[in-house]
PDB file of N, CA and C in Angstrom:
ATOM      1  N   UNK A   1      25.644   8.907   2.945  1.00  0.00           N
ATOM      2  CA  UNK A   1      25.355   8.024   1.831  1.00  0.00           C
ATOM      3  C   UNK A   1      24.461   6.878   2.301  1.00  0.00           C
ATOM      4  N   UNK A   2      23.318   6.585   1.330  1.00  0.00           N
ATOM      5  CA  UNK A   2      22.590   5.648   2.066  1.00  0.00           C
ATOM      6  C   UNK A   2      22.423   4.622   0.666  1.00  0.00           C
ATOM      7  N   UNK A   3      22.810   3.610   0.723  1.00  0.00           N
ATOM      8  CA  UNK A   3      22.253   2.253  -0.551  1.00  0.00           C
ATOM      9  C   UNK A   3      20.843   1.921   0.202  1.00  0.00           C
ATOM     10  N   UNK A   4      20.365   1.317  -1.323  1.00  0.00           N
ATOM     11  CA  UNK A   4      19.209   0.687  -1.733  1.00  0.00           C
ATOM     12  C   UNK A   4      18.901  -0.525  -2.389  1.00  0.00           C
ATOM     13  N   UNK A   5      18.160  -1.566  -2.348  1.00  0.00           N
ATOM     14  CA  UNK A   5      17.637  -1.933  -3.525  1.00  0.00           C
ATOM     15  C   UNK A   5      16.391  -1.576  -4.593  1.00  0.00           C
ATOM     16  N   UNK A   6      16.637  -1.271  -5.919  1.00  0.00           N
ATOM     17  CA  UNK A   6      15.966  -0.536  -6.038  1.00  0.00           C
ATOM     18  C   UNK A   6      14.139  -1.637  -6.616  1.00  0.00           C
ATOM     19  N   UNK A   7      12.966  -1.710  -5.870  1.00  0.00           N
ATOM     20  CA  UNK A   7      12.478  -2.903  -6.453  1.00  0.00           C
ATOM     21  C   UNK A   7      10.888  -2.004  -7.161  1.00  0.00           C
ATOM     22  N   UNK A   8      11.171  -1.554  -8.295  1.00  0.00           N
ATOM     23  CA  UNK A   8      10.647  -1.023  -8.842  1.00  0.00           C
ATOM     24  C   UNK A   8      10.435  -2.225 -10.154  1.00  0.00           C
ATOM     25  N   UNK A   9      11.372  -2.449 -10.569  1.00  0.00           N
ATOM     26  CA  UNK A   9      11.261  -3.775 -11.600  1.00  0.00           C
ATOM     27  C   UNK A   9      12.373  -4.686 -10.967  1.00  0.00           C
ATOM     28  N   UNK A  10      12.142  -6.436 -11.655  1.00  0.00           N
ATOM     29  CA  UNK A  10      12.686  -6.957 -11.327  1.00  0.00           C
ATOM     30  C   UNK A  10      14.380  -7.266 -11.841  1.00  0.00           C
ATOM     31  N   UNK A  11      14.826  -6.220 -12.359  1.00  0.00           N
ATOM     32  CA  UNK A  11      16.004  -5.666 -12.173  1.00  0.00           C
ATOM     33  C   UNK A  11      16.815  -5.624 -11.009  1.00  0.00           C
ATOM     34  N   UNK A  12      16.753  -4.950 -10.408  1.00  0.00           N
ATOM     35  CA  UNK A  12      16.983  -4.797  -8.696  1.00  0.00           C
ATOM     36  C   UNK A  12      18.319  -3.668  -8.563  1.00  0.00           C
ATOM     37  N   UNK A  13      18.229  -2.499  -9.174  1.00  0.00           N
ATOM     38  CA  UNK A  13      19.497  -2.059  -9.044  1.00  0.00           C
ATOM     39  C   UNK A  13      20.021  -1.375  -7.716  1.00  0.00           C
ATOM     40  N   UNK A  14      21.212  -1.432  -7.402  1.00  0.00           N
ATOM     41  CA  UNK A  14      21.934  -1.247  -6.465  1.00  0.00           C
ATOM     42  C   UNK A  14      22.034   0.463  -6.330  1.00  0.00           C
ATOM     43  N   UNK A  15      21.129   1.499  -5.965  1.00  0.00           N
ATOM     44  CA  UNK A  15      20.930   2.655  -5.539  1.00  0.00           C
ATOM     45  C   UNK A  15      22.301   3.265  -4.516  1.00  0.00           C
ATOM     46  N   UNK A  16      22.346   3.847  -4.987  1.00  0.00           N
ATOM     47  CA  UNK A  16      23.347   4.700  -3.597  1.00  0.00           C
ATOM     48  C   UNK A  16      22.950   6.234  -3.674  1.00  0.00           C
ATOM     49  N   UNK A  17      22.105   7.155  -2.911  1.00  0.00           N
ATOM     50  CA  UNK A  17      21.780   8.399  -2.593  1.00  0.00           C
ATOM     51  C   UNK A  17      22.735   9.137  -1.856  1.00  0.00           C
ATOM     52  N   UNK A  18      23.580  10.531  -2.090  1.00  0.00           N
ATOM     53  CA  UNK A  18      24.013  10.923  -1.127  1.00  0.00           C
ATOM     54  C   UNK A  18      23.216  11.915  -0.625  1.00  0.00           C
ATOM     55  N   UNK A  19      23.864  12.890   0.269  1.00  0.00           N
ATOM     56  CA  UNK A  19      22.610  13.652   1.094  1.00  0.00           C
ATOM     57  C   UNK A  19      21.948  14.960   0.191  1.00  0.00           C
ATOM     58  N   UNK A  20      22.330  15.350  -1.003  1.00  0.00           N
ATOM     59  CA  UNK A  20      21.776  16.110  -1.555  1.00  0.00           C
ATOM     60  C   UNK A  20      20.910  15.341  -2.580  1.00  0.00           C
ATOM     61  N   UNK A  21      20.152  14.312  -2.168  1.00  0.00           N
ATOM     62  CA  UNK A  21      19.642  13.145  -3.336  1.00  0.00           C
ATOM     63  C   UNK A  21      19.973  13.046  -4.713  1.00  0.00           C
ATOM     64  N   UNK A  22      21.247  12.919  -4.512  1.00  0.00           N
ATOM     65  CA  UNK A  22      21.642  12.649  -6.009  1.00  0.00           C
ATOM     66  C   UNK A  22      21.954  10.741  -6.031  1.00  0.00           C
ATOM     67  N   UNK A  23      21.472  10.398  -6.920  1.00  0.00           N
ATOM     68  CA  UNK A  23      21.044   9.531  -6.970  1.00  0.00           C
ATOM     69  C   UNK A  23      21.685   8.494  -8.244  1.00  0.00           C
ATOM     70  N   UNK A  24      22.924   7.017  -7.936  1.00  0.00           N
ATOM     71  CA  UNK A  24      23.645   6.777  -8.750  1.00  0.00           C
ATOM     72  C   UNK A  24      23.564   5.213  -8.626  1.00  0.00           C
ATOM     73  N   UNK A  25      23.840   4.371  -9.723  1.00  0.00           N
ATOM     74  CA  UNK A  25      23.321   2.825  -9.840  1.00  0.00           C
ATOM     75  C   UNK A  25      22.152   2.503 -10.097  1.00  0.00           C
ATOM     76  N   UNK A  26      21.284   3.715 -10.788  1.00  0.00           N
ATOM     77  CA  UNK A  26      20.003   3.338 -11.316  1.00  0.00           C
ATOM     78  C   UNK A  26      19.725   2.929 -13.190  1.00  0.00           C
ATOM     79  N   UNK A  27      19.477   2.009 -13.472  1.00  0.00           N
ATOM     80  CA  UNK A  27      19.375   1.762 -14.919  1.00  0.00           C
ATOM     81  C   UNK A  27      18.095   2.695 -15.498  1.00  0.00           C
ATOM     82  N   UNK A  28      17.164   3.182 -14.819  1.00  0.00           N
ATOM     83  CA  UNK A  28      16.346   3.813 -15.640  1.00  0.00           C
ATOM     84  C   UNK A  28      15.946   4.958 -14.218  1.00  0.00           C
ATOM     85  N   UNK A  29      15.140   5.858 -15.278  1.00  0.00           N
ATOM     86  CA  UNK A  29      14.536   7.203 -13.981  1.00  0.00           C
ATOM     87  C   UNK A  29      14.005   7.047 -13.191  1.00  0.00           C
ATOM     88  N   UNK A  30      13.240   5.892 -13.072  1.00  0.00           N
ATOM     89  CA  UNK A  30      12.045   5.282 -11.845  1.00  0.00           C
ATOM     90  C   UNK A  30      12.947   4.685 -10.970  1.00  0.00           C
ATOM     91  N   UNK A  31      14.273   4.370 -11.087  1.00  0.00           N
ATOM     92  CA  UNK A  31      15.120   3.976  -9.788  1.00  0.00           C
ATOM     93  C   UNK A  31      15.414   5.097  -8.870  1.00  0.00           C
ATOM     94  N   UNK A  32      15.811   6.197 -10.051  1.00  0.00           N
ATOM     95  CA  UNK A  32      15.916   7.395  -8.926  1.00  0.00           C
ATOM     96  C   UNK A  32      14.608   8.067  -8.715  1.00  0.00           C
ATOM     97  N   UNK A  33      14.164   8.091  -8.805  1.00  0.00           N
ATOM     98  CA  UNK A  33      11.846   8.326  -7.962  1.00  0.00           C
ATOM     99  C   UNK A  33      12.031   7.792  -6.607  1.00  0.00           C
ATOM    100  N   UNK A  34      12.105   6.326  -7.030  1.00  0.00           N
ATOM    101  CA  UNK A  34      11.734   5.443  -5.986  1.00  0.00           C
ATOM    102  C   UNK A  34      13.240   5.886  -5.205  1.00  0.00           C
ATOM    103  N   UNK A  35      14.370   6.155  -5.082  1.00  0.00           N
ATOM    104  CA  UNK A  35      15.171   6.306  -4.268  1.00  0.00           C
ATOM    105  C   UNK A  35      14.540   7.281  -3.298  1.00  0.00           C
ATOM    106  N   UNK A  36      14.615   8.605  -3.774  1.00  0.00           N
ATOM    107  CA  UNK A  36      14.374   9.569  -3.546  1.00  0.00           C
ATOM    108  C   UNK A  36      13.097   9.822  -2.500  1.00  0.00           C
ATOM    109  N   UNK A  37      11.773   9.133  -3.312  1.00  0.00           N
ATOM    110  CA  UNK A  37      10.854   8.878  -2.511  1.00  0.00           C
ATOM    111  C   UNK A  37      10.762   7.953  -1.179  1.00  0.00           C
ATOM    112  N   UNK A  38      11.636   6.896  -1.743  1.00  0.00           N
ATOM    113  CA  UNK A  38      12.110   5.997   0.267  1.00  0.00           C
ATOM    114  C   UNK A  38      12.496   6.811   1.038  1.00  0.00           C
ATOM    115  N   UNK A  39      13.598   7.931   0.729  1.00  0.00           N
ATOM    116  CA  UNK A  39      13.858   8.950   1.730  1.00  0.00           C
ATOM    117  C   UNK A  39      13.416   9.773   2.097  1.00  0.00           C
ATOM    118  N   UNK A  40      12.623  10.378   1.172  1.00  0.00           N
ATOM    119  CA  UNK A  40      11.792  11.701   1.958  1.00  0.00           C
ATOM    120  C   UNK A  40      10.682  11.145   2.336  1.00  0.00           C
ATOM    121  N   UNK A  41       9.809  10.407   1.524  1.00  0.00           N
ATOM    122  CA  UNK A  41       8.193  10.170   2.049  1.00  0.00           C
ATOM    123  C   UNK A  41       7.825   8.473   1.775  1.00  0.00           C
ATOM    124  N   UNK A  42       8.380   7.462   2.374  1.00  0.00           N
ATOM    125  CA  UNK A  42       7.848   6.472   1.893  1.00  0.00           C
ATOM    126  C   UNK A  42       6.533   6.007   2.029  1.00  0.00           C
ATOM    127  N   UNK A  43       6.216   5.583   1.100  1.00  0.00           N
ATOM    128  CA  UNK A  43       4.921   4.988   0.901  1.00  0.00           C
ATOM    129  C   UNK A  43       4.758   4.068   0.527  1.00  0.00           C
ATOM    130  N   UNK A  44       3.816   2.719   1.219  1.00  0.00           N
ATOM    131  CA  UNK A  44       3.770   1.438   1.157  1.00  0.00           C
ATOM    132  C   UNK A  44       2.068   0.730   0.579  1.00  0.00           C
ATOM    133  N   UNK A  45       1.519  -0.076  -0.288  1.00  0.00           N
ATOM    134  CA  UNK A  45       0.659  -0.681  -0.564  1.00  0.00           C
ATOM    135  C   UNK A  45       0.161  -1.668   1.091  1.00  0.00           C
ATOM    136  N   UNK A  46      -1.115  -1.640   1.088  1.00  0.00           N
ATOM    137  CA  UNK A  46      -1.633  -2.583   1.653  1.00  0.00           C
ATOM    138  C   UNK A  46      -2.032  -3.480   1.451  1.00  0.00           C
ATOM    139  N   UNK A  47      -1.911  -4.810   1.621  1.00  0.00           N
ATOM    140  CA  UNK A  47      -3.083  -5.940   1.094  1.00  0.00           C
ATOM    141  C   UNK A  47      -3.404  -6.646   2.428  1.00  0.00           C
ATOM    142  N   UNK A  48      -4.613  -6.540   2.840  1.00  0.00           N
ATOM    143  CA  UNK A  48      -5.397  -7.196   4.337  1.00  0.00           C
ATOM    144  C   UNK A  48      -6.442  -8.225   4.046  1.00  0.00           C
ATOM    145  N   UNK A  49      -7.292  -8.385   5.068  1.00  0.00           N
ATOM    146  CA  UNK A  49      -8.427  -8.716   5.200  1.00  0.00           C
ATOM    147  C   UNK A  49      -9.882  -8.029   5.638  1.00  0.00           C
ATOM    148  N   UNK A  50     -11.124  -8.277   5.551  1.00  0.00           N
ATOM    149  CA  UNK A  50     -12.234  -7.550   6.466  1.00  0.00           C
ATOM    150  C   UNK A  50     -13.018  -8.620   6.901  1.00  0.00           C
ATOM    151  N   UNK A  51     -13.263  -8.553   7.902  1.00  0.00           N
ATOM    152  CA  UNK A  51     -14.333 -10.091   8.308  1.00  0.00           C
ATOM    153  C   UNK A  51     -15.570  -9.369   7.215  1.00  0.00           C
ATOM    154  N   UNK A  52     -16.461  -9.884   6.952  1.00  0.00           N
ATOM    155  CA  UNK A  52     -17.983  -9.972   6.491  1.00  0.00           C
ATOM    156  C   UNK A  52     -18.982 -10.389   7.927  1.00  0.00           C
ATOM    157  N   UNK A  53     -19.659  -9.308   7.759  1.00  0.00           N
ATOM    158  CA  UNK A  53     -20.660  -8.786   9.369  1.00  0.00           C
ATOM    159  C   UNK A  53     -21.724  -9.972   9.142  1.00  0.00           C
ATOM    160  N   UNK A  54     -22.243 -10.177   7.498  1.00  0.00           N
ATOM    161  CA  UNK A  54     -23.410 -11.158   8.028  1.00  0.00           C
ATOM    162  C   UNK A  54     -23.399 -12.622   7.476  1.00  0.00           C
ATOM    163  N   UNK A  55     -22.061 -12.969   8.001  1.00  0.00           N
ATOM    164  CA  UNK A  55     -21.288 -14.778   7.056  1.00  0.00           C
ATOM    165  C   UNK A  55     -20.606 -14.806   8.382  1.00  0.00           C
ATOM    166  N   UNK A  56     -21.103 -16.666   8.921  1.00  0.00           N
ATOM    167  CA  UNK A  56     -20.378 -16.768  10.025  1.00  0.00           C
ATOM    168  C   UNK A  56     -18.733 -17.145   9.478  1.00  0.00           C
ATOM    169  N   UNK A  57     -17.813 -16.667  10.236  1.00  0.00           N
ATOM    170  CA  UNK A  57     -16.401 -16.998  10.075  1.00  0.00           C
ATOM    171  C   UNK A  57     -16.098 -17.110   8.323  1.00  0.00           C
ATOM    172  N   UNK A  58     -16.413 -15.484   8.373  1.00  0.00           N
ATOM    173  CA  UNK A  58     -15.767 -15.348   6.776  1.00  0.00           C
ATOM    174  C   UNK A  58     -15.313 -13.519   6.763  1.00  0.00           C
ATOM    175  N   UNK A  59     -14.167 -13.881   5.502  1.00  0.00           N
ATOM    176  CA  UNK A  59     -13.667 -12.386   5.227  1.00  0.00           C
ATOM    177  C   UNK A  59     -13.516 -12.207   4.153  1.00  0.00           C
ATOM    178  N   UNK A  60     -13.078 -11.102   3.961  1.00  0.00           N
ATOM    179  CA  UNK A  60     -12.974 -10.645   1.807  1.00  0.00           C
ATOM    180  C   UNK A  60     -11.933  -9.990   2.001  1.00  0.00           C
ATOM    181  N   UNK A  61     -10.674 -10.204   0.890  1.00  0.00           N
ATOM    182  CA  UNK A  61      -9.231  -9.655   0.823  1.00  0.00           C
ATOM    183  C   UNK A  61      -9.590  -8.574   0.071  1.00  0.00           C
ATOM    184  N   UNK A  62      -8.917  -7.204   1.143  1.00  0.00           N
ATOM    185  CA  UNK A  62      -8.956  -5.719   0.475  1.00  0.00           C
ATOM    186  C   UNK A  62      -7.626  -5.189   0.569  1.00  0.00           C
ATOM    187  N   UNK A  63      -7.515  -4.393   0.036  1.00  0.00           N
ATOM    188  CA  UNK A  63      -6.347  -3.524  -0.744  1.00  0.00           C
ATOM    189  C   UNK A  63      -6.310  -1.873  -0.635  1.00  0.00           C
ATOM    190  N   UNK A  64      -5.158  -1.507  -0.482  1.00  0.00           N
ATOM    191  CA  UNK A  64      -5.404   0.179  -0.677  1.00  0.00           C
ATOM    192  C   UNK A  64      -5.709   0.370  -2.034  1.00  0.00           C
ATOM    193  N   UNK A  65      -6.528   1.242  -2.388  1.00  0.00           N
ATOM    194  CA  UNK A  65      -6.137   2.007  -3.599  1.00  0.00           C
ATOM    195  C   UNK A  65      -5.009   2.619  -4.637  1.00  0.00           C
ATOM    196  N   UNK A  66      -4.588   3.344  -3.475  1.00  0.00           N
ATOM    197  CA  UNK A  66      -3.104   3.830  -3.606  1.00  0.00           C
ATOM    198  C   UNK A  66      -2.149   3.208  -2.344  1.00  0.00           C
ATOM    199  N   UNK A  67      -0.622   3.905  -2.551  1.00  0.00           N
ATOM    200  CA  UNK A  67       0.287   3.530  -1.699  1.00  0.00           C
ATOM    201  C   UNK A  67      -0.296   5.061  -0.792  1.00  0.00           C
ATOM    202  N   UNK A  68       0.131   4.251   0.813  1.00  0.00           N
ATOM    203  CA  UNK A  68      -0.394   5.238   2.247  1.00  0.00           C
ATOM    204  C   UNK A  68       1.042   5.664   2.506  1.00  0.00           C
ATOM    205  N   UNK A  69       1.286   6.666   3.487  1.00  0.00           N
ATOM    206  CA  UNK A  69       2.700   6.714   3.946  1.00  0.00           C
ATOM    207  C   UNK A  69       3.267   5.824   5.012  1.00  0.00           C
ATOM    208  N   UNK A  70       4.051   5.042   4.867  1.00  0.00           N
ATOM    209  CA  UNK A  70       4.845   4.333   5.732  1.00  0.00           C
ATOM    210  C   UNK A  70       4.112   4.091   7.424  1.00  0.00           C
ATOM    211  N   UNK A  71       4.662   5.421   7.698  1.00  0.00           N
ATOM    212  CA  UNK A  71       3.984   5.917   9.211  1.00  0.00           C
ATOM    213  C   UNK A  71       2.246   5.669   9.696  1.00  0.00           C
ATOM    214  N   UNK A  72       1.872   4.922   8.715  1.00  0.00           N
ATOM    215  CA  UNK A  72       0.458   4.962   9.275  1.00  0.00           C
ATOM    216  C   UNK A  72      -0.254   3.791   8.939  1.00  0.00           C
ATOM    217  N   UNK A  73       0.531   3.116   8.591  1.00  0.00           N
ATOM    218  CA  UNK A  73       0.584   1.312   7.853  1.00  0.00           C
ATOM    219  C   UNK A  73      -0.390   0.644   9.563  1.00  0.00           C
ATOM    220  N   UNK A  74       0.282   0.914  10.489  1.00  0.00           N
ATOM    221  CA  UNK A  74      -0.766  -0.001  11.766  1.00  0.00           C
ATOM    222  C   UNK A  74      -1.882   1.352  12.272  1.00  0.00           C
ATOM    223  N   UNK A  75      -2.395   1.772  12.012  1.00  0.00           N
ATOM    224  CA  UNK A  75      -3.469   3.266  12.083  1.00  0.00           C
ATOM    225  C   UNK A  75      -4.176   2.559  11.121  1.00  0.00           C
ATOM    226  N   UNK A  76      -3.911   2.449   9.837  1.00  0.00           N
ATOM    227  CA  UNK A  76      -4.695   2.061   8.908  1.00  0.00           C
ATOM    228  C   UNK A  76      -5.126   0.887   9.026  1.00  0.00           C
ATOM    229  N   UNK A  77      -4.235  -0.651   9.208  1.00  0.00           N
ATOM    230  CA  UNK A  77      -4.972  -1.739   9.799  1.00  0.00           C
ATOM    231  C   UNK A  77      -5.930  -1.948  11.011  1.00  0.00           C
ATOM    232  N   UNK A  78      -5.805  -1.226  12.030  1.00  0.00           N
ATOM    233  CA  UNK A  78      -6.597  -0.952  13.035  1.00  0.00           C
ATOM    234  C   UNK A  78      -7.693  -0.980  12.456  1.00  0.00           C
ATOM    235  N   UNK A  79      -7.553   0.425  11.622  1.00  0.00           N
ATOM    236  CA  UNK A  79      -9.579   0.948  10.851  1.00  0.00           C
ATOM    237  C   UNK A  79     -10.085  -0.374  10.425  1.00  0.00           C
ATOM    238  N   UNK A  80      -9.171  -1.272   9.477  1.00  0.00           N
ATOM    239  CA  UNK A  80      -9.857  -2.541   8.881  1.00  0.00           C
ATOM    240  C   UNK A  80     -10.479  -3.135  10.087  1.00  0.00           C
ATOM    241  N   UNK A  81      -9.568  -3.422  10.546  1.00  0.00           N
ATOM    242  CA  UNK A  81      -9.705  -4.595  11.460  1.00  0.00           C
ATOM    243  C   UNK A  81     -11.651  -4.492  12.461  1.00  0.00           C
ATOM    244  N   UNK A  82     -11.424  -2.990  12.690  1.00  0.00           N
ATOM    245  CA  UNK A  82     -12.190  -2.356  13.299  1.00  0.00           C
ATOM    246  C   UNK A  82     -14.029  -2.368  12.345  1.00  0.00           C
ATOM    247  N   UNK A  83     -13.817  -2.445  11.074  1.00  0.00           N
ATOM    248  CA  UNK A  83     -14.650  -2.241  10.410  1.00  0.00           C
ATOM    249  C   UNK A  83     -14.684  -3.430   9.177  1.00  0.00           C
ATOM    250  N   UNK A  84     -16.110  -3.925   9.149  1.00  0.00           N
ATOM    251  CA  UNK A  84     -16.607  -5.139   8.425  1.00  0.00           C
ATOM    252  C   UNK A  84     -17.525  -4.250   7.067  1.00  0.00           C
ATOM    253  N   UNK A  85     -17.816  -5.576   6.444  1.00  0.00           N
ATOM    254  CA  UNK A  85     -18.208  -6.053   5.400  1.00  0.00           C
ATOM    255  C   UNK A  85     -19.822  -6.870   5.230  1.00  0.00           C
ATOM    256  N   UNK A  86     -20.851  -6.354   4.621  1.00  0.00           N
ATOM    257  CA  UNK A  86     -22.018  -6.990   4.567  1.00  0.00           C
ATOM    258  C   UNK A  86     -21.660  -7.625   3.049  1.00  0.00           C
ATOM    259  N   UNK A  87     -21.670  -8.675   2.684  1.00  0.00           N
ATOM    260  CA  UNK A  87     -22.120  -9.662   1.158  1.00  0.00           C
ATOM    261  C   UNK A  87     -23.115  -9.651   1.178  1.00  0.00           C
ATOM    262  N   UNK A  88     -23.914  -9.216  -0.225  1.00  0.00           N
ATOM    263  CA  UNK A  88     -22.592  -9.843  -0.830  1.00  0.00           C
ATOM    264  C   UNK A  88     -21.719  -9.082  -1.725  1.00  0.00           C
ATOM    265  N   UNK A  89     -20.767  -9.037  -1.966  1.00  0.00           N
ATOM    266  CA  UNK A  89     -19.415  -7.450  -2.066  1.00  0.00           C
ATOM    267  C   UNK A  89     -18.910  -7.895  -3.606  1.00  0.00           C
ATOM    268  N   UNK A  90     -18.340  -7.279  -4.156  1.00  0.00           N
ATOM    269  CA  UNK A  90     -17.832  -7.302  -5.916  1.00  0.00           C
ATOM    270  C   UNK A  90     -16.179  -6.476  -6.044  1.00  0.00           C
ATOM    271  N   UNK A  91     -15.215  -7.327  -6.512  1.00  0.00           N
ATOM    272  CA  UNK A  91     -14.135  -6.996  -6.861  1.00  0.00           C
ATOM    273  C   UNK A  91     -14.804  -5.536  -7.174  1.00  0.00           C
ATOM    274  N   UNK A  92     -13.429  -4.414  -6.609  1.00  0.00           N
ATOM    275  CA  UNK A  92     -13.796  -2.904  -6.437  1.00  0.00           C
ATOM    276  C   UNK A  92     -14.517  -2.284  -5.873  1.00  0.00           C
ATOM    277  N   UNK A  93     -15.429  -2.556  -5.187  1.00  0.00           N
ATOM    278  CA  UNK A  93     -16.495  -2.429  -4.163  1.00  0.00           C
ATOM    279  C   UNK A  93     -15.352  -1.671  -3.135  1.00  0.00           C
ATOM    280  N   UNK A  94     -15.803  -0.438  -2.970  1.00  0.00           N
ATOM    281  CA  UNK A  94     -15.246   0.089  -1.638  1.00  0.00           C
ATOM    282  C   UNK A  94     -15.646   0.213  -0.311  1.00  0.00           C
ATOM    283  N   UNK A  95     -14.738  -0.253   0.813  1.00  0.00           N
ATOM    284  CA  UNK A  95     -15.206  -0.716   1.753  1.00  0.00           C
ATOM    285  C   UNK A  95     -15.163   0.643   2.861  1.00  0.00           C
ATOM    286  N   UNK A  96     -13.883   1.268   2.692  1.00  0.00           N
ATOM    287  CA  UNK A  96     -13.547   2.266   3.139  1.00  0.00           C
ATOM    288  C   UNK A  96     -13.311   3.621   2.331  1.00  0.00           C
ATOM    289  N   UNK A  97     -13.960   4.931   2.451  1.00  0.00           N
ATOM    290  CA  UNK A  97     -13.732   5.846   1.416  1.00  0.00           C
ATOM    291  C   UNK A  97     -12.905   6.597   1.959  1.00  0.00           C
ATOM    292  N   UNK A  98     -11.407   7.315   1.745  1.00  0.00           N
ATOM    293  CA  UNK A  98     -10.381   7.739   2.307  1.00  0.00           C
ATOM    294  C   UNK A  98     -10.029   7.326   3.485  1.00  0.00           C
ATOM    295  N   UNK A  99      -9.520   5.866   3.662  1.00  0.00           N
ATOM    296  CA  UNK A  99      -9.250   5.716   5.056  1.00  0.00           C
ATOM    297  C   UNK A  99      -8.281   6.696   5.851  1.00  0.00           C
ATOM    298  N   UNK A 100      -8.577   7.073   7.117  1.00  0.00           N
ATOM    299  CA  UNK A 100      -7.793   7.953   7.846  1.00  0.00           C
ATOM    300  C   UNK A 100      -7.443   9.430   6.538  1.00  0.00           C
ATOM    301  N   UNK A 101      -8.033   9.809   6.119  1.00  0.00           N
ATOM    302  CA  UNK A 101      -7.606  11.141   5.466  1.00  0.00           C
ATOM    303  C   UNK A 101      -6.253  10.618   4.876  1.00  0.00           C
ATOM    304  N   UNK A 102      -5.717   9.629   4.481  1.00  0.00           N
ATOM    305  CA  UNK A 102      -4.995   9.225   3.526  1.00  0.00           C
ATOM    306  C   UNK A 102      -4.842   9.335   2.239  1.00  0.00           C
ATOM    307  N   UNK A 103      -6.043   9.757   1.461  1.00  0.00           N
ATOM    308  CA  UNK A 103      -6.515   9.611  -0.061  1.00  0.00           C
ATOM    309  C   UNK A 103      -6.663   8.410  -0.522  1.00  0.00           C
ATOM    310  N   UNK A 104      -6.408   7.504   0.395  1.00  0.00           N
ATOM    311  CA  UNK A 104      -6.379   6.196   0.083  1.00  0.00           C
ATOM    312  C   UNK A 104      -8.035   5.459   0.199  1.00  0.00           C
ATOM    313  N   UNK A 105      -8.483   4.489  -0.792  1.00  0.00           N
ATOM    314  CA  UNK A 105      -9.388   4.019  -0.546  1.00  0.00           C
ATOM    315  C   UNK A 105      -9.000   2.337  -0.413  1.00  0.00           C
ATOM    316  N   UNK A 106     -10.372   1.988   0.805  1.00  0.00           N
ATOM    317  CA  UNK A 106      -9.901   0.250   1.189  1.00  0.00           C
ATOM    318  C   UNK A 106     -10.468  -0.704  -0.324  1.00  0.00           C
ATOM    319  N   UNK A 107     -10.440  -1.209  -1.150  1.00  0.00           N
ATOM    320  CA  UNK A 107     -10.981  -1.940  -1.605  1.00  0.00           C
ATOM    321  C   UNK A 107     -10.839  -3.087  -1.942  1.00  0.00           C
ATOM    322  N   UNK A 108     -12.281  -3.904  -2.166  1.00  0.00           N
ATOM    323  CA  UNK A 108     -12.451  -5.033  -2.105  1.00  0.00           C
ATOM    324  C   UNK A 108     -12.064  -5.852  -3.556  1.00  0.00           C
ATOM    325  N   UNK A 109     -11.467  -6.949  -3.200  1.00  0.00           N
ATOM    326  CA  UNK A 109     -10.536  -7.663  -4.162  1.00  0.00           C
ATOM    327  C   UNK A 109     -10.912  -8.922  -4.315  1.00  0.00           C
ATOM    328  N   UNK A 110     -12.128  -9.472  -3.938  1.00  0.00           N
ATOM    329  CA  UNK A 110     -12.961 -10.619  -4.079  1.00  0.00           C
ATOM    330  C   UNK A 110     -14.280 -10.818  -4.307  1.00  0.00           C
ATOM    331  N   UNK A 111     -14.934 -11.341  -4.563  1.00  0.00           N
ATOM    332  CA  UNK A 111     -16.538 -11.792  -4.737  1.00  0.00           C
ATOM    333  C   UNK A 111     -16.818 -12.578  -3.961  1.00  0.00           C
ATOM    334  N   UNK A 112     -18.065 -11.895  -3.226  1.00  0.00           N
ATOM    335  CA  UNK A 112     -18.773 -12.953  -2.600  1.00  0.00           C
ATOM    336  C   UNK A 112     -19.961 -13.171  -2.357  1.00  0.00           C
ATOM    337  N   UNK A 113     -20.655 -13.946  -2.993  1.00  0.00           N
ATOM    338  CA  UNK A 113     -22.490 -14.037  -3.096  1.00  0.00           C
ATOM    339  C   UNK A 113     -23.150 -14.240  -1.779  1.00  0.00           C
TER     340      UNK A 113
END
């Protein structure tokens, strides 16, 4: 038996999964998703930074697209970290196109002239 909180809305219900994922203390169906999915495959949102290659001491806040799997959350910051930004860049502007074979794309979540 494994509990949860479930933070899908700000509800917060108290999840309890046993090992055949059956799934109990959820007020709506998306508690048991999200249970279910923490255990077999979690998957987490990113929100980072990218320096900008031609602005001295500047960066633009990017975002996954989608949620990545758990397991690859510092793989995937590496790539950022590793890879810049020319401005001037536009909210949605993609910086990265499938980072790491993720399906995930990096994108950009700021403006900058």
């Amino acid at each position: 038996m494994k509990e949860l909180t479930c933070i899908v809305c700000p509800r917060g219900c108290r999840l309890t999964i046993d090992d055949n994922l059956n799934v109990t203390g959820n007020f709506c169906p998306r508690g048991a998703e999200y249970a279910k999915n923490e255990l077999t495959n979690p998957k987490r949102m990113i929100t980072s930074f990218m320096r900008v290659k031609n602005r001295e001491n500047c960066v633009v806040s990017v975002k996954t697209s989608v949620a990545i799997p758990k397991g690859m959350i510092f793989q995937v910051m590496e790539e950022i970290n590793h890879v810049g930004v020319d401005a001037p860049t536009r909210i949605g502007d993609i910086a990265i196109k499938d980072v790491l074979g993720t399906g995930a794309d990096i994108v950009i979540t700021k403006n900058i002239k």
